[in-house]
PDB file of N, CA and C in Angstrom:
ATOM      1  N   UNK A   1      -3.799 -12.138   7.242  1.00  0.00           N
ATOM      2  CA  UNK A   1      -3.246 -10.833   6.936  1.00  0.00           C
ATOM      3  C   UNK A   1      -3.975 -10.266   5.729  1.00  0.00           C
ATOM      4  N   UNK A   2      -4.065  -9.098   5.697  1.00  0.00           N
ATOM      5  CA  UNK A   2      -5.201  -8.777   4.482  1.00  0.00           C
ATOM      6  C   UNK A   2      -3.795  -7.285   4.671  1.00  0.00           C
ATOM      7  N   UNK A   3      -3.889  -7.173   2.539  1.00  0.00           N
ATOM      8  CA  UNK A   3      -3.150  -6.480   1.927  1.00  0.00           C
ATOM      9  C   UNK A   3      -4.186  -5.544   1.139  1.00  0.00           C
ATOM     10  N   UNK A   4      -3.721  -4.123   1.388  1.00  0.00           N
ATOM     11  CA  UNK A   4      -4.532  -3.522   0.920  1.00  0.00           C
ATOM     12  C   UNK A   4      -3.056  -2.578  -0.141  1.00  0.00           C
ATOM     13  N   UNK A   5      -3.416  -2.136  -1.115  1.00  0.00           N
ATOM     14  CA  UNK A   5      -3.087  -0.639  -1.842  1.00  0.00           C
ATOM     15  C   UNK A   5      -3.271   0.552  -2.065  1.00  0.00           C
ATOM     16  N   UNK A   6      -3.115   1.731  -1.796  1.00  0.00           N
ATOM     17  CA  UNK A   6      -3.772   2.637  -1.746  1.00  0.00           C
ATOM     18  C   UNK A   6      -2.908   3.759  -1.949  1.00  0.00           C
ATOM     19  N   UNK A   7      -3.675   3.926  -3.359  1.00  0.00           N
ATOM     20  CA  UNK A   7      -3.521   4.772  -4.064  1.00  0.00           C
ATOM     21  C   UNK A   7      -3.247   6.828  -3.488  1.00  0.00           C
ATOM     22  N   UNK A   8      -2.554   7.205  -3.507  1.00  0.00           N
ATOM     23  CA  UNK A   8      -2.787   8.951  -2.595  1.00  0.00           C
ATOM     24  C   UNK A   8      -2.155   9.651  -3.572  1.00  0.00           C
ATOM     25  N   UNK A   9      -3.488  11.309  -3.408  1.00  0.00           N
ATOM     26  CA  UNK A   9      -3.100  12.034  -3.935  1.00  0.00           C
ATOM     27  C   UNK A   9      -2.885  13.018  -3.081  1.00  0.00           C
ATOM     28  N   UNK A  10      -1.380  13.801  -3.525  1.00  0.00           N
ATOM     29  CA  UNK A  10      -1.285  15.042  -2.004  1.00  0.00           C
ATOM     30  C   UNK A  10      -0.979  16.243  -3.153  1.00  0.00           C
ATOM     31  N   UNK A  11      -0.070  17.091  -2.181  1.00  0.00           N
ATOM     32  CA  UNK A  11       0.091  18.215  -2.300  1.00  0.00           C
ATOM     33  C   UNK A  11       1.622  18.122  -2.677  1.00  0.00           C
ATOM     34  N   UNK A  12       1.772  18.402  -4.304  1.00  0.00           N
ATOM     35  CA  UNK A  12       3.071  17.960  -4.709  1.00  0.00           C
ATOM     36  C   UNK A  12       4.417  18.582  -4.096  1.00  0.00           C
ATOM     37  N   UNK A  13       4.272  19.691  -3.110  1.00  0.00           N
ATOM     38  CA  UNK A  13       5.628  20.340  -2.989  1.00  0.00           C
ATOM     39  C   UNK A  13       5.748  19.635  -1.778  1.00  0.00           C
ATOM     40  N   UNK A  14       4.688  18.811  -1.072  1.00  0.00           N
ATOM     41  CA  UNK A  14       4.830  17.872   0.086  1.00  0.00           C
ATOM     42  C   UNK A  14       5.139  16.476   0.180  1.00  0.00           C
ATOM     43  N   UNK A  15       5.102  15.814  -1.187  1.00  0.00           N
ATOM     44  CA  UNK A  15       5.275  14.471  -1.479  1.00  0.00           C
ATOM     45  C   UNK A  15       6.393  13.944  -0.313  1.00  0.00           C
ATOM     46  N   UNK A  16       7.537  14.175   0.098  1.00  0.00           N
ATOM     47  CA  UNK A  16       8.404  13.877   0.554  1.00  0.00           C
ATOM     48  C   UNK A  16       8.387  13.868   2.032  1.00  0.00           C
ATOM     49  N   UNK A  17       7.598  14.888   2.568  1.00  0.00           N
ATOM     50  CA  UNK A  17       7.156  14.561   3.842  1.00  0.00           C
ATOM     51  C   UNK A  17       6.145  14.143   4.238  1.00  0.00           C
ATOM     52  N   UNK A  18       5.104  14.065   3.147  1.00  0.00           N
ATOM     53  CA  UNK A  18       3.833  13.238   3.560  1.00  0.00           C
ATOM     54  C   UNK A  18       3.989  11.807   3.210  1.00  0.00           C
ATOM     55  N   UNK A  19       5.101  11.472   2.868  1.00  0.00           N
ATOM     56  CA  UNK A  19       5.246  10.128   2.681  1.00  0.00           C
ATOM     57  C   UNK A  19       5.714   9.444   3.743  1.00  0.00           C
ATOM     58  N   UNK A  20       6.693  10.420   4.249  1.00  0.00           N
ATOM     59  CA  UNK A  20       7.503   9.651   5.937  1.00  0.00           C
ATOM     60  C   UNK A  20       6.109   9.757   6.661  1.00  0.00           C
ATOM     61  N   UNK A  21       5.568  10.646   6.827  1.00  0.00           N
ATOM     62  CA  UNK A  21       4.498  10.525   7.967  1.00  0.00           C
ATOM     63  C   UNK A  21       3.457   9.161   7.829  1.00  0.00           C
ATOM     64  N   UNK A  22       3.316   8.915   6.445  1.00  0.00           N
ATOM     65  CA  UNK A  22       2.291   7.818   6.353  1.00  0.00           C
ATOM     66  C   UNK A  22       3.528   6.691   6.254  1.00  0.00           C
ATOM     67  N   UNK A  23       4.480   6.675   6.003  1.00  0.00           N
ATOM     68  CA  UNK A  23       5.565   5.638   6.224  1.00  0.00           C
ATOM     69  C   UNK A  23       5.686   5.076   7.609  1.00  0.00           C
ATOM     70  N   UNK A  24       5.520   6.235   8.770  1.00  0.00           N
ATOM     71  CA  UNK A  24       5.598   6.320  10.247  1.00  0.00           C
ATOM     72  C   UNK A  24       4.467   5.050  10.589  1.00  0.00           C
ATOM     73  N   UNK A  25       3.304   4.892   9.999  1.00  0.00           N
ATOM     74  CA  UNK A  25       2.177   4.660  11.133  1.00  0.00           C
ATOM     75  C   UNK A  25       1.709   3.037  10.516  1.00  0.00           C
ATOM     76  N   UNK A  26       1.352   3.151  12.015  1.00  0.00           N
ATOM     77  CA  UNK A  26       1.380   1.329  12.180  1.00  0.00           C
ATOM     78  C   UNK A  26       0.296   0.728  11.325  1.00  0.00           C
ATOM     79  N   UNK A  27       0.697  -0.457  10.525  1.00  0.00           N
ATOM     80  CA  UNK A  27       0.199  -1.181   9.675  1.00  0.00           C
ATOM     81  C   UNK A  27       0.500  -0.790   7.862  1.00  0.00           C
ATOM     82  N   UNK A  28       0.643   0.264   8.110  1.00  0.00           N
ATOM     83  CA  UNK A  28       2.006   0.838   6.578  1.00  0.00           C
ATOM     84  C   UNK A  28       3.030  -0.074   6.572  1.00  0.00           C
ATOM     85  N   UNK A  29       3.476  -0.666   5.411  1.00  0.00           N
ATOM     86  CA  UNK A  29       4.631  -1.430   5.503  1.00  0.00           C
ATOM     87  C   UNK A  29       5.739  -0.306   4.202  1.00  0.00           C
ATOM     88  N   UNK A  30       5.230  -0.183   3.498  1.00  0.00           N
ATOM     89  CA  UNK A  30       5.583   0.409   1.762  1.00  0.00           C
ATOM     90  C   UNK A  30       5.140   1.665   1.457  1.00  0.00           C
ATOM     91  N   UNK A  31       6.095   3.136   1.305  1.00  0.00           N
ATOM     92  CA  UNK A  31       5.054   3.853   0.817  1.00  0.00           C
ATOM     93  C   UNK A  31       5.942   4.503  -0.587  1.00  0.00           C
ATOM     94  N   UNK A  32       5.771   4.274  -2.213  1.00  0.00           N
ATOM     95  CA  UNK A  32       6.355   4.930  -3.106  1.00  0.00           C
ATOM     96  C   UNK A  32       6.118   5.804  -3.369  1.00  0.00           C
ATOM     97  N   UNK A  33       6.781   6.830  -3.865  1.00  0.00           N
ATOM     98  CA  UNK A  33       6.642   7.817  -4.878  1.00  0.00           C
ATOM     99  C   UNK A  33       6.283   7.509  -5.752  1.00  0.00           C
ATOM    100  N   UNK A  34       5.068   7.976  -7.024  1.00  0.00           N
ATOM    101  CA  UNK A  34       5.198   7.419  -8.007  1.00  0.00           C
ATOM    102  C   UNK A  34       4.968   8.464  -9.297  1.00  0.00           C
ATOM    103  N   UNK A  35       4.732   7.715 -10.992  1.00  0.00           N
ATOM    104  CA  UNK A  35       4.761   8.770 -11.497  1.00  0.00           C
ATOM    105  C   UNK A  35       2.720   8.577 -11.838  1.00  0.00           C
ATOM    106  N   UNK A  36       1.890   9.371 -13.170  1.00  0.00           N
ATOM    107  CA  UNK A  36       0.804   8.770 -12.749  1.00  0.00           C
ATOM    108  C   UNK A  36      -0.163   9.796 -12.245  1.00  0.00           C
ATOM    109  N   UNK A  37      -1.027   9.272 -12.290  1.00  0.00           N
ATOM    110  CA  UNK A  37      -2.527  10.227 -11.516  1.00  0.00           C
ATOM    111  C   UNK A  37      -2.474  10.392 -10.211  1.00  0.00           C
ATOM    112  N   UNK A  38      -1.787   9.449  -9.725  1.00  0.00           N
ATOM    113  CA  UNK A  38      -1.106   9.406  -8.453  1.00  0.00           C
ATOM    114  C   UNK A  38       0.250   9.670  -7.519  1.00  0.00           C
ATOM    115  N   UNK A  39       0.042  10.243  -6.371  1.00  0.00           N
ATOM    116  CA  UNK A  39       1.312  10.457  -6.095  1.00  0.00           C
ATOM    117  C   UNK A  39       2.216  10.075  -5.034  1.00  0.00           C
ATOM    118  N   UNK A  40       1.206   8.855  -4.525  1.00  0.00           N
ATOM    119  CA  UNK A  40       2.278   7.743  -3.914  1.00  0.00           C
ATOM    120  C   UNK A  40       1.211   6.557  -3.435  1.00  0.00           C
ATOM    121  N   UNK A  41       1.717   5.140  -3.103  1.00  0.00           N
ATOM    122  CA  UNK A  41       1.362   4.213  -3.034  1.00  0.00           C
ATOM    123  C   UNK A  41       1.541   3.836  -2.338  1.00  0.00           C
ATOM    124  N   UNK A  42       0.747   3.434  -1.006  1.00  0.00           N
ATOM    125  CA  UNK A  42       1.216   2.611   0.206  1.00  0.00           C
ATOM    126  C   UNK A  42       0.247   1.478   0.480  1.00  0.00           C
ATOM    127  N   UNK A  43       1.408   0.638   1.040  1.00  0.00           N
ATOM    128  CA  UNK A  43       1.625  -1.033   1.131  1.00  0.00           C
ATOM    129  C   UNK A  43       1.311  -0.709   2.662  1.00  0.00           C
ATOM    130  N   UNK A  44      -0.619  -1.698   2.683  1.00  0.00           N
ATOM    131  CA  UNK A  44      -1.334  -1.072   3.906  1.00  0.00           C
ATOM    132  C   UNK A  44      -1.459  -3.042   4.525  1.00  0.00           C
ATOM    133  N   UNK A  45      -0.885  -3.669   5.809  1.00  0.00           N
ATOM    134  CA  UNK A  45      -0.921  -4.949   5.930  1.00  0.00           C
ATOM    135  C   UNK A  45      -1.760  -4.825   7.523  1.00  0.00           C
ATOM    136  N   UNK A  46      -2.779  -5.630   7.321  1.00  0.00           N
ATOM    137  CA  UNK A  46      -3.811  -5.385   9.019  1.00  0.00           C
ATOM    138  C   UNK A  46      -3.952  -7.079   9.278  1.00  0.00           C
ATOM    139  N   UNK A  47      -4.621  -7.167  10.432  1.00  0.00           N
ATOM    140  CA  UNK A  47      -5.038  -8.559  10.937  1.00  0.00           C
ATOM    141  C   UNK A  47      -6.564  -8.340  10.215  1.00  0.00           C
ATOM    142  N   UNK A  48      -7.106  -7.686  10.617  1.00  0.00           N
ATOM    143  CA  UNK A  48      -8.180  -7.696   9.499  1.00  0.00           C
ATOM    144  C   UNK A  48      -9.533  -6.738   9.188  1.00  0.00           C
ATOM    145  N   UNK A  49     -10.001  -6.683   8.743  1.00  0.00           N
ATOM    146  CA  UNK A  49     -10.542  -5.604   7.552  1.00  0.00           C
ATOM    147  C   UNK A  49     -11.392  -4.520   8.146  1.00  0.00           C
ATOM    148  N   UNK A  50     -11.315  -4.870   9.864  1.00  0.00           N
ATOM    149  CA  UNK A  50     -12.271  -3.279  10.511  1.00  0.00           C
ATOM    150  C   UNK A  50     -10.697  -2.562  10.493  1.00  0.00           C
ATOM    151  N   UNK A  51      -9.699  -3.121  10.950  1.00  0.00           N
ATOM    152  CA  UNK A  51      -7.892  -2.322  10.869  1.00  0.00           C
ATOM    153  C   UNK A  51      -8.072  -1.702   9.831  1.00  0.00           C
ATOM    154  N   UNK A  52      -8.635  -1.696   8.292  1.00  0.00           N
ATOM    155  CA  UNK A  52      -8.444  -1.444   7.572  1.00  0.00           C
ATOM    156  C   UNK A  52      -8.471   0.575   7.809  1.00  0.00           C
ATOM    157  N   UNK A  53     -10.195   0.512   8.311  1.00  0.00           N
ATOM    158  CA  UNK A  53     -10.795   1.850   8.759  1.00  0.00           C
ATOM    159  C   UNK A  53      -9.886   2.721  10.091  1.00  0.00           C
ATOM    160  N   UNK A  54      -9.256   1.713  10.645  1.00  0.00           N
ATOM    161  CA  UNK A  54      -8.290   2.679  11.578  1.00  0.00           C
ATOM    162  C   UNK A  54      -7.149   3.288  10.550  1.00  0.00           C
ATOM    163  N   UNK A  55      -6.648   2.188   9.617  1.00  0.00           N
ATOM    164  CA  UNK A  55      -5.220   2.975   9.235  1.00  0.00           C
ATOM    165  C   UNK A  55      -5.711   3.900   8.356  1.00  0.00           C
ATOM    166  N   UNK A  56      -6.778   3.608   6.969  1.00  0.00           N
ATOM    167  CA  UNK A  56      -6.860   4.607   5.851  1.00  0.00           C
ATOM    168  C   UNK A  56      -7.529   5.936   5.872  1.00  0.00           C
ATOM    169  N   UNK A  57      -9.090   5.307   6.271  1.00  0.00           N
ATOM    170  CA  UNK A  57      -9.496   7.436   6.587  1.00  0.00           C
ATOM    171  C   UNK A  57      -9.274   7.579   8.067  1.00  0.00           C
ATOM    172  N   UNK A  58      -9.277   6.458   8.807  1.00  0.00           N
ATOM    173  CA  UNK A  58      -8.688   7.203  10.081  1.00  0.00           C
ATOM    174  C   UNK A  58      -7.461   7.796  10.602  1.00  0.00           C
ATOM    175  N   UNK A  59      -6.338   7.140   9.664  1.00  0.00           N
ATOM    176  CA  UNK A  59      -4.929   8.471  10.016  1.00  0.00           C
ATOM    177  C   UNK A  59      -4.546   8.687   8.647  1.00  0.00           C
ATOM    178  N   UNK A  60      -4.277   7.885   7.865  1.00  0.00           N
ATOM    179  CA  UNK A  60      -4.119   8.605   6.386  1.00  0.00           C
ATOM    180  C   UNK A  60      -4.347   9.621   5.816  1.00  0.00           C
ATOM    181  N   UNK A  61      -5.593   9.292   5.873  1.00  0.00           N
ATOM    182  CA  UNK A  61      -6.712  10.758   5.049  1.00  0.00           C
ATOM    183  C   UNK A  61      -6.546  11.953   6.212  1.00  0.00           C
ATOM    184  N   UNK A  62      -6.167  11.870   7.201  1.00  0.00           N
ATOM    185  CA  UNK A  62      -6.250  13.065   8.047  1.00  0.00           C
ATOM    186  C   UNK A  62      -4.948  13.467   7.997  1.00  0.00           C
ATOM    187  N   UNK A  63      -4.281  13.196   7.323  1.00  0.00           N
ATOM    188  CA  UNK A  63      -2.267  13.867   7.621  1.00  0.00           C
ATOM    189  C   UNK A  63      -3.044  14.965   6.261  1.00  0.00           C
ATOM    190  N   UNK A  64      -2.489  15.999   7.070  1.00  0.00           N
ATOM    191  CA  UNK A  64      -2.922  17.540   6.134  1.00  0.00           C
ATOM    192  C   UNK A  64      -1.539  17.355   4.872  1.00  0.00           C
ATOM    193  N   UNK A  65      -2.267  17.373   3.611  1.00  0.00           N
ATOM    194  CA  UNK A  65      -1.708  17.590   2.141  1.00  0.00           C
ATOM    195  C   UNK A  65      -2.163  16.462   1.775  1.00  0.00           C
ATOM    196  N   UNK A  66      -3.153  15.444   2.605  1.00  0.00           N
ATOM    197  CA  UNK A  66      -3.389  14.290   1.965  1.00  0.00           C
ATOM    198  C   UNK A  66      -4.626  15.103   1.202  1.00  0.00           C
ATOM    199  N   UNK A  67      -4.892  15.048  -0.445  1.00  0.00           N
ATOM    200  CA  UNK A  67      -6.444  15.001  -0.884  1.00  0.00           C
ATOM    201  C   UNK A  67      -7.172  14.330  -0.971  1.00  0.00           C
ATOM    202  N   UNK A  68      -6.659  12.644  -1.323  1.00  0.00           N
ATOM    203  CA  UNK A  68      -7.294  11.463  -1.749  1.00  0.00           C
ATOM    204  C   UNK A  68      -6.920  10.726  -1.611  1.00  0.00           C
ATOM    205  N   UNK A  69      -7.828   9.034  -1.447  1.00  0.00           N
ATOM    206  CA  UNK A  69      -7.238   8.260  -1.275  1.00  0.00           C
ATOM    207  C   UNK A  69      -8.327   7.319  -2.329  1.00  0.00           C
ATOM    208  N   UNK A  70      -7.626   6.186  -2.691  1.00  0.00           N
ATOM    209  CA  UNK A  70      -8.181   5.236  -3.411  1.00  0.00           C
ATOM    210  C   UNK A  70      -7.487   3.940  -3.102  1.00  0.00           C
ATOM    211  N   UNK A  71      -8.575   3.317  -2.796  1.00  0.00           N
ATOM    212  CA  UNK A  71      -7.967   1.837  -1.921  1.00  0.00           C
ATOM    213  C   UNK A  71      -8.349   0.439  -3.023  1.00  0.00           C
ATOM    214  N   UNK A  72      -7.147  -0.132  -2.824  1.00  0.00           N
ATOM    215  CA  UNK A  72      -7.666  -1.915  -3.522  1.00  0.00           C
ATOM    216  C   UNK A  72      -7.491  -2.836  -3.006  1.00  0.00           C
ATOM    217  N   UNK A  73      -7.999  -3.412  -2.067  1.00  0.00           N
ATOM    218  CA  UNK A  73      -8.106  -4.840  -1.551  1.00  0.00           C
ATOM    219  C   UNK A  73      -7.363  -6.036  -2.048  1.00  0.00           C
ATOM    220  N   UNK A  74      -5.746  -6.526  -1.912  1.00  0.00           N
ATOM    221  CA  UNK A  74      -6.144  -7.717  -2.494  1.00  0.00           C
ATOM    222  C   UNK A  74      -6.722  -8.864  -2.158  1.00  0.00           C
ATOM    223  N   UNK A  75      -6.360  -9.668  -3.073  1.00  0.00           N
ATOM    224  CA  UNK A  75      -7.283 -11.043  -3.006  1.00  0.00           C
ATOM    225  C   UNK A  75      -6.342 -12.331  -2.723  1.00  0.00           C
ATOM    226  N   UNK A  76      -4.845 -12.227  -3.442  1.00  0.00           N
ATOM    227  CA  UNK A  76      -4.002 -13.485  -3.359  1.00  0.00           C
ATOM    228  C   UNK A  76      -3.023 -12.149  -3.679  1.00  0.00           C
ATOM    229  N   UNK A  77      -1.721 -12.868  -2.989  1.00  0.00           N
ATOM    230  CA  UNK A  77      -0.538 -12.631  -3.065  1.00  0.00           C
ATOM    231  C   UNK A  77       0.475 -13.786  -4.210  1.00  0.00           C
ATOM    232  N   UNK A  78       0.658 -13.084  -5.437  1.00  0.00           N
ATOM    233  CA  UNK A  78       1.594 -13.882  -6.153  1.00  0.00           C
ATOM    234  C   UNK A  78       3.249 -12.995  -6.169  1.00  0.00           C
ATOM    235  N   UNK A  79       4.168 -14.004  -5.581  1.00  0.00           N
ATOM    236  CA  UNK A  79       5.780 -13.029  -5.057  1.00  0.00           C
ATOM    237  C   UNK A  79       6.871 -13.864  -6.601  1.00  0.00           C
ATOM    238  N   UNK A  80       7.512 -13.691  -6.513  1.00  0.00           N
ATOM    239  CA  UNK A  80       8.267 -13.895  -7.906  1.00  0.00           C
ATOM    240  C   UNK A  80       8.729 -15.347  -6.898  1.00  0.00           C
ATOM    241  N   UNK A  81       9.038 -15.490  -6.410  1.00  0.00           N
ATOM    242  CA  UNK A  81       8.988 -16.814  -5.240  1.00  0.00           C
ATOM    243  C   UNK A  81       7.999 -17.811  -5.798  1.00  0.00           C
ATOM    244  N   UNK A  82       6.517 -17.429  -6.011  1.00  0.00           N
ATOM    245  CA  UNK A  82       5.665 -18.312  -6.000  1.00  0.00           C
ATOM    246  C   UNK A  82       5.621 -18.771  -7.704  1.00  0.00           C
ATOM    247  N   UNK A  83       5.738 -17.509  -8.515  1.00  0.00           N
ATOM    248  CA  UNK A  83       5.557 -17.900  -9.771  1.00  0.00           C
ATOM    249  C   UNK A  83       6.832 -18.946 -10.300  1.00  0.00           C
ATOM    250  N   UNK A  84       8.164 -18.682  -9.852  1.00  0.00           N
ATOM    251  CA  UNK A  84       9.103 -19.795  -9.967  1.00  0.00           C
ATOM    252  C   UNK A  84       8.732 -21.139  -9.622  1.00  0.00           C
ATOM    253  N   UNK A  85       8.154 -21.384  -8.663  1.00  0.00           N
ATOM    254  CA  UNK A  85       7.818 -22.939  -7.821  1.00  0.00           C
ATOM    255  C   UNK A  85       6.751 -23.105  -9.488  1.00  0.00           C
ATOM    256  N   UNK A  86       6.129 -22.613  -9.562  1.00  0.00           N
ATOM    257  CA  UNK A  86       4.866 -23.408 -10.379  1.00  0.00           C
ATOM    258  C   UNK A  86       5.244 -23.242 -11.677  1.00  0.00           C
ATOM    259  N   UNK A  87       6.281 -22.869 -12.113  1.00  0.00           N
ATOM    260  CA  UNK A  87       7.112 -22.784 -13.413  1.00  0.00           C
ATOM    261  C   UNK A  87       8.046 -24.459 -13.296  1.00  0.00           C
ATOM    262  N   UNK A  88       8.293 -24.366 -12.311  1.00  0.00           N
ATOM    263  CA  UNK A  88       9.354 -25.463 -12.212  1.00  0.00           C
ATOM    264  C   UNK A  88       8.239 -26.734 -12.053  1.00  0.00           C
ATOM    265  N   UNK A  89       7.489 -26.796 -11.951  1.00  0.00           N
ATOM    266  CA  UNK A  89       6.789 -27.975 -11.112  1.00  0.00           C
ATOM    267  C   UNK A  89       7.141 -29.018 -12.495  1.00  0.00           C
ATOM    268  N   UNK A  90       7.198 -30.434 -12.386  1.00  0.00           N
ATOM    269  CA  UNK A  90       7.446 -31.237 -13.520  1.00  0.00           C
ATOM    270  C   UNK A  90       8.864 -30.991 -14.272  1.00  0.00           C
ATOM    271  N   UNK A  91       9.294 -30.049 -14.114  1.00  0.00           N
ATOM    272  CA  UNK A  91      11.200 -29.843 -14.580  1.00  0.00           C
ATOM    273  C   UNK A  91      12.193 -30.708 -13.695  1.00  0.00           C
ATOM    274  N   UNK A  92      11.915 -31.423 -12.588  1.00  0.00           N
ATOM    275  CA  UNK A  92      12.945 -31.844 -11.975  1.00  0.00           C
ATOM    276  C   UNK A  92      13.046 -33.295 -12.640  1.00  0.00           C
ATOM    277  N   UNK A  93      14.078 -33.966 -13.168  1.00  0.00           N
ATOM    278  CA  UNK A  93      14.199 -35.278 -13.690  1.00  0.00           C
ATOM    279  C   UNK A  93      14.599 -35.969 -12.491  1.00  0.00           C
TER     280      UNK A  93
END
């Protein structure tokens, strides 16, 4: 599974409906409002990294009020799940 972020800038009196629309489409899991240079953030999850080019400039960038997009790849997933286990490791008597 490859996790991408991506950063969007729209058309502020549209924030609210350009968010359901990119909320709508397959491989979007997350999309926030935020505050920032940016004006919302979506949580982009593919099998793998040609998916990437179908979901971001291929339907993203084309929903009209989108201006921009800025994408980040991650690399590892750390969940508040994982950082507990390796906090605890050696605490159990």
């Amino acid at each position: 599974m490859i996790t991408s972020i991506v950063l969007i800038k729209t058309s502020v009196d549209q924030i609210p409906e350009i968010a359901e629309k990119i909320a709508a489409l397959e491989g979007v899991s997350e999309v926030y409002s935020v505050t920032g240079a940016h004006d919302l953030i979506a949580m982009v999850r593919v099998a793998k990294h040609d998916d990437l080019a179908d979901v971001i400039p291929g339907r993203i960038s084309k929903i009209p009020g989108v201006a921009s997009t800025e994408t980040h790849i991650a690399f590892r997933t750390y969940s508040q799940h994982d950082l507990e286990a390796a906090f605890s490791i050696g605490l159990d008597a």
